[in-house]
C-alpha atoms as a PDB file:
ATOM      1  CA  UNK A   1       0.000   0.000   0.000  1.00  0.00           C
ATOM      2  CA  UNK A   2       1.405   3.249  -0.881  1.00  0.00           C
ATOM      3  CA  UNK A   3       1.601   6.579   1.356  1.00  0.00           C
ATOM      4  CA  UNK A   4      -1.117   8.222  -0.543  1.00  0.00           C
ATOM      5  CA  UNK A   5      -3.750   5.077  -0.055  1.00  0.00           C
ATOM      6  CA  UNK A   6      -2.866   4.873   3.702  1.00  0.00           C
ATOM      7  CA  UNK A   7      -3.658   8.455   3.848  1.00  0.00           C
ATOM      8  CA  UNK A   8      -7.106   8.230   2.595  1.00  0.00           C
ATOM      9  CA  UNK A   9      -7.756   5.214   4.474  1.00  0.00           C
ATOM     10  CA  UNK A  10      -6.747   7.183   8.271  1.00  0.00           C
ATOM     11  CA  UNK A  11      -8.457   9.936   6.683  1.00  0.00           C
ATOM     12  CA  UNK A  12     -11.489   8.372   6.052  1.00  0.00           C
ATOM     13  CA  UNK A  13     -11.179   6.413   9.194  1.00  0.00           C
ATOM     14  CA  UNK A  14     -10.738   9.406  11.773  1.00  0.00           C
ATOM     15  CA  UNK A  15     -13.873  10.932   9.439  1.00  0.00           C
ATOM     16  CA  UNK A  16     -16.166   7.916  10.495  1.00  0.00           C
ATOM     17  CA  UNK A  17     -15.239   8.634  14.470  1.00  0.00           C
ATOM     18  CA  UNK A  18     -17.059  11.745  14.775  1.00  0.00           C
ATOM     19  CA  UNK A  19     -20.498   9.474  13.735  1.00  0.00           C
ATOM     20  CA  UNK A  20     -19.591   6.513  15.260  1.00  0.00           C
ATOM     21  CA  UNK A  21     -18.893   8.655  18.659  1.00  0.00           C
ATOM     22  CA  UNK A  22     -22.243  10.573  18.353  1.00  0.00           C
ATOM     23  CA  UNK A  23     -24.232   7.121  17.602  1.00  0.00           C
ATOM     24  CA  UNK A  24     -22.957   5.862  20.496  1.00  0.00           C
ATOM     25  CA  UNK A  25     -23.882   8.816  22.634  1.00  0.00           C
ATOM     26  CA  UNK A  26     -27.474   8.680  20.881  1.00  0.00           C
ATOM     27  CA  UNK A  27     -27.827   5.321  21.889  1.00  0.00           C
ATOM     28  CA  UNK A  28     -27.013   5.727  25.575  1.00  0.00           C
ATOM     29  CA  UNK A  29     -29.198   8.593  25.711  1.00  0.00           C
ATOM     30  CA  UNK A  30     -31.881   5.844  24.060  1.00  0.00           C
ATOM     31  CA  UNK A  31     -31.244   3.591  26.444  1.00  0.00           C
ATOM     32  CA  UNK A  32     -30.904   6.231  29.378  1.00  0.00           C
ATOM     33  CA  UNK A  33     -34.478   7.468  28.519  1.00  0.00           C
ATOM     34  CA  UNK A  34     -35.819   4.144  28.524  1.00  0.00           C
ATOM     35  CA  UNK A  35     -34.517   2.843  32.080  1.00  0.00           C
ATOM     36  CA  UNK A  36     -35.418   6.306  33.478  1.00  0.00           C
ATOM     37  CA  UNK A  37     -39.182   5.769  32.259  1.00  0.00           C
ATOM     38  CA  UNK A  38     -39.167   1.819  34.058  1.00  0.00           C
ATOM     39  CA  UNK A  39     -37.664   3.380  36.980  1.00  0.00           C
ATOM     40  CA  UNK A  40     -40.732   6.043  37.259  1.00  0.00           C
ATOM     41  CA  UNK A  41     -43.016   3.365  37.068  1.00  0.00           C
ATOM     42  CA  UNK A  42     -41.072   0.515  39.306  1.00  0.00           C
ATOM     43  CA  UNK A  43     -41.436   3.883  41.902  1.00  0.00           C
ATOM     44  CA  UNK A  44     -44.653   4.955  41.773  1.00  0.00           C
ATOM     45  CA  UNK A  45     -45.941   1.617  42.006  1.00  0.00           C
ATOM     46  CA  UNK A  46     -43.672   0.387  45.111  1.00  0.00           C
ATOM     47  CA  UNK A  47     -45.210   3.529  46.661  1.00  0.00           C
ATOM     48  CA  UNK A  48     -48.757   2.845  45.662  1.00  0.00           C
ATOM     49  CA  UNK A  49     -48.028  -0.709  47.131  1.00  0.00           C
ATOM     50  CA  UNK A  50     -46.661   1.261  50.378  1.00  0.00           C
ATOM     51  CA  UNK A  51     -49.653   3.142  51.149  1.00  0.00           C
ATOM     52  CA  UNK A  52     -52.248  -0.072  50.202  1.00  0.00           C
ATOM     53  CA  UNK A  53     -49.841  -2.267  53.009  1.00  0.00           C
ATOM     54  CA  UNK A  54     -50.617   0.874  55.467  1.00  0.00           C
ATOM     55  CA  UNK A  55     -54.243   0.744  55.236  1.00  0.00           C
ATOM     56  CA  UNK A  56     -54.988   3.120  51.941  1.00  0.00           C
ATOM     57  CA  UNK A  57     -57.985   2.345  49.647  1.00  0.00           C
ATOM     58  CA  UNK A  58     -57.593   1.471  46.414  1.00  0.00           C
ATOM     59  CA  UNK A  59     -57.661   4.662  44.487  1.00  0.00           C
ATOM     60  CA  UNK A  60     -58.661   4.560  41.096  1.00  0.00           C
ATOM     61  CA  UNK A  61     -56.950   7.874  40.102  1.00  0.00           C
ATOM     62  CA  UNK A  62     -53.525   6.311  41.007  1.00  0.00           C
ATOM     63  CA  UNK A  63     -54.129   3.124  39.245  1.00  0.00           C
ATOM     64  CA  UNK A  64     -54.776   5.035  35.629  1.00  0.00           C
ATOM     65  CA  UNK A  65     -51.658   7.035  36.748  1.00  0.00           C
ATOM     66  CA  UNK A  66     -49.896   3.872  37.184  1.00  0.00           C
ATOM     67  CA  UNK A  67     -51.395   2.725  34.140  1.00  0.00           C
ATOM     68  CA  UNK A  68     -50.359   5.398  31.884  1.00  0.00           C
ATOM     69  CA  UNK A  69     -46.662   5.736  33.464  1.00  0.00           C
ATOM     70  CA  UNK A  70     -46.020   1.570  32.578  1.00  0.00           C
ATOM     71  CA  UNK A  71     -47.606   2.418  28.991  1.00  0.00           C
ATOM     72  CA  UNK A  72     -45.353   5.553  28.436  1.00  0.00           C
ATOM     73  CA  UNK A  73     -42.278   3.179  30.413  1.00  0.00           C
ATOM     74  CA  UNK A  74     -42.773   0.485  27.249  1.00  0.00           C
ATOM     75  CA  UNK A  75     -42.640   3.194  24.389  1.00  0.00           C
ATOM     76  CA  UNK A  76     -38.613   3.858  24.714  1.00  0.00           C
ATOM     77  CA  UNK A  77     -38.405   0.003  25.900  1.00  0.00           C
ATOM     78  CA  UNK A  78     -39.204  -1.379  22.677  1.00  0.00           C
ATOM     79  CA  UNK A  79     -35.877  -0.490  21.514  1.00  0.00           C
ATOM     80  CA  UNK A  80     -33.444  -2.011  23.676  1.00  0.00           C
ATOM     81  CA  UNK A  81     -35.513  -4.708  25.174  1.00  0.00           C
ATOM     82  CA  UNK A  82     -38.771  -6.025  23.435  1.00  0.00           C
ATOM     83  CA  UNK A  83     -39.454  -8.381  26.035  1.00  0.00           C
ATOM     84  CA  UNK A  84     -39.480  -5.842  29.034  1.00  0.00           C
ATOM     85  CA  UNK A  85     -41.596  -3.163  26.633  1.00  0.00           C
ATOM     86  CA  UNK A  86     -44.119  -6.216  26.067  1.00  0.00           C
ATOM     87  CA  UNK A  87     -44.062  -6.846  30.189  1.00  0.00           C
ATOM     88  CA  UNK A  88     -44.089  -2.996  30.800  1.00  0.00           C
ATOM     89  CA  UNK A  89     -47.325  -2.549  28.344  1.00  0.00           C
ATOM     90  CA  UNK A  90     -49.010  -5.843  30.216  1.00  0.00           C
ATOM     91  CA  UNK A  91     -48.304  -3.879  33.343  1.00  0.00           C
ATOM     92  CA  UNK A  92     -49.915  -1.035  32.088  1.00  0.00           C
ATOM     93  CA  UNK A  93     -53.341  -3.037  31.190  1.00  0.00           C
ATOM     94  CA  UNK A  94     -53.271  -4.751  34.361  1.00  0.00           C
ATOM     95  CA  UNK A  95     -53.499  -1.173  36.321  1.00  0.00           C
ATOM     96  CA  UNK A  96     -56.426  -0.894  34.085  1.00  0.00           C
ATOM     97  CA  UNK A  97     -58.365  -3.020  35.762  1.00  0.00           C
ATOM     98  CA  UNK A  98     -56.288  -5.265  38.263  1.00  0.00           C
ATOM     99  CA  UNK A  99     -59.155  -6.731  39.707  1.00  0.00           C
ATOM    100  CA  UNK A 100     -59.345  -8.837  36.226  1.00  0.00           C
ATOM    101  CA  UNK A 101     -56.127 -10.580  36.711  1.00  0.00           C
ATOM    102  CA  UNK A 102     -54.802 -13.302  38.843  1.00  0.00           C
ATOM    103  CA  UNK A 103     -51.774 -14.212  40.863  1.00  0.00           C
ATOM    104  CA  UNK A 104     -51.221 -17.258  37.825  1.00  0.00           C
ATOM    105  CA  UNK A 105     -51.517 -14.922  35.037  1.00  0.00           C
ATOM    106  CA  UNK A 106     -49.162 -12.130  36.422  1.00  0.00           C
ATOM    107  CA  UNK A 107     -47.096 -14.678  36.867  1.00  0.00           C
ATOM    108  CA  UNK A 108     -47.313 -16.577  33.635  1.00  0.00           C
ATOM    109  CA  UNK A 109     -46.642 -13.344  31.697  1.00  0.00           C
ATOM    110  CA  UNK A 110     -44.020 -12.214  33.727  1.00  0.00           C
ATOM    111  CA  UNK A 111     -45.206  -8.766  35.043  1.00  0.00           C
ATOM    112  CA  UNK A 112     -45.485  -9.625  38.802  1.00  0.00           C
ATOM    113  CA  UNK A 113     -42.991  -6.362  40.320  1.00  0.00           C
ATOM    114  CA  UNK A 114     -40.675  -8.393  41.428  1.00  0.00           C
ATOM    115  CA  UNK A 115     -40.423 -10.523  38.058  1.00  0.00           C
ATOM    116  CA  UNK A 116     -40.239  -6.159  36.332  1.00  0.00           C
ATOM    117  CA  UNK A 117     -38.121  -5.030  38.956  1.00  0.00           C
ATOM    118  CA  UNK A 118     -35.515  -7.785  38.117  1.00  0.00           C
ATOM    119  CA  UNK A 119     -35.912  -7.495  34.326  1.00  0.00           C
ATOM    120  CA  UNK A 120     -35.246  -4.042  34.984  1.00  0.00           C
ATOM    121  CA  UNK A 121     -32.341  -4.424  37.399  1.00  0.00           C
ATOM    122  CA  UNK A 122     -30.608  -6.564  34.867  1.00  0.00           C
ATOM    123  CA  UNK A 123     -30.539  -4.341  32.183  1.00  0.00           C
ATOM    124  CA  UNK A 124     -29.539  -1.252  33.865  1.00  0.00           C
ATOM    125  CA  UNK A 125     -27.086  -2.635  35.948  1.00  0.00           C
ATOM    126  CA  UNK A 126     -26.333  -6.181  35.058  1.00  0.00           C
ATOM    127  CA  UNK A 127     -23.086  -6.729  37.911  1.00  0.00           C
ATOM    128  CA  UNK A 128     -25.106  -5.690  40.477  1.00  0.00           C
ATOM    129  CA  UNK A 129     -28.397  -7.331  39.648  1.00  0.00           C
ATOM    130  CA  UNK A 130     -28.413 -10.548  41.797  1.00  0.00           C
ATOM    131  CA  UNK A 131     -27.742  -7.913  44.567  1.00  0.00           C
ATOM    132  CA  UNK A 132     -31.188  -6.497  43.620  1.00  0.00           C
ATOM    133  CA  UNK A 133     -32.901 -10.011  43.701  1.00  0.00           C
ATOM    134  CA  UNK A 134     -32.397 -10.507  47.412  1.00  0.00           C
ATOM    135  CA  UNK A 135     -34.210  -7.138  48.260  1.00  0.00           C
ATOM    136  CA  UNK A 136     -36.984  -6.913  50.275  1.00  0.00           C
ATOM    137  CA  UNK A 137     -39.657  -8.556  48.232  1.00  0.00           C
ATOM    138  CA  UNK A 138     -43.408  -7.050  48.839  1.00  0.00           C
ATOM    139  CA  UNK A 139     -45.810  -8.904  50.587  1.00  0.00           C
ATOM    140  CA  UNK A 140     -48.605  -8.979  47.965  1.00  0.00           C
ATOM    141  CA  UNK A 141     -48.444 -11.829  45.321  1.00  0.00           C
ATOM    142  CA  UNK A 142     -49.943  -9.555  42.514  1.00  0.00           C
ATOM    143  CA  UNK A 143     -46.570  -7.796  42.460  1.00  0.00           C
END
């Protein structure tokens, strides 16, 4: 290879880092956006499950909020994890109307919040995520 091919192939190499830099930024932003959203929802819905353990009512205006923040969590999901969008948007019809599902089906499909949670934990931080397994687990089997 002569000095004038080698040239044009570092050029065009050191061209293509500038892209390849910024599509790997774009893509941990993607994927940033995406855990942030499953977070929200992994949240609000411990803390729903909180209050319920304490003695709260259901309350029907939390459980469409709950509904809509697993529907919006599955949106950004879809592209880094199908599976965990899929669970995420189950999640979100369960809050619909949870008094339509049972402990099997939760189960069966995956969405109970510890079975989420753990999804969750593995993708986001997959070293740490057996730690995350031996948490606390809620008392309720609908999690």
């Amino acid at each position: 290879m002569d000095k004038f091919m080698l040239e044009y192939v570092l050029e065009k190499l050191i061209n293509l880092l500038g892209p390849i830099a910024t599509l790997s930024k774009d893509k941990r932003e993607l994927k940033d956006n995406a855990l942030s959203a499953i977070s929200i929802a992994l949240t609000e819905t411990k803390l729903y499950y909180r209050d319920r353990e304490r003695g709260k009512p259901r309350n029907p205006k939390t459980e469409a909020k709950l509904a809509k923040v697993w529907a919006a969590a599955a949106i950004p999901l879809r592209h880094i994890d199908e599976e965990l969008a899929m669970a995420c948007q189950h999640k979100a019809e369960f809050w619909i109307a949870p008094e339509n599902w049972n402990a099997e089906e939760l189960s069966r499909l995956g969405i109970r919040l510890s079975d989420v949670s753990s999804a969750y934990h593995r993708l986001a931080m997959p070293r740490y995520a057996n730690l995350a397994s031996h948490q606390k687990p809620f008392s309720k089997p609908s999690l």
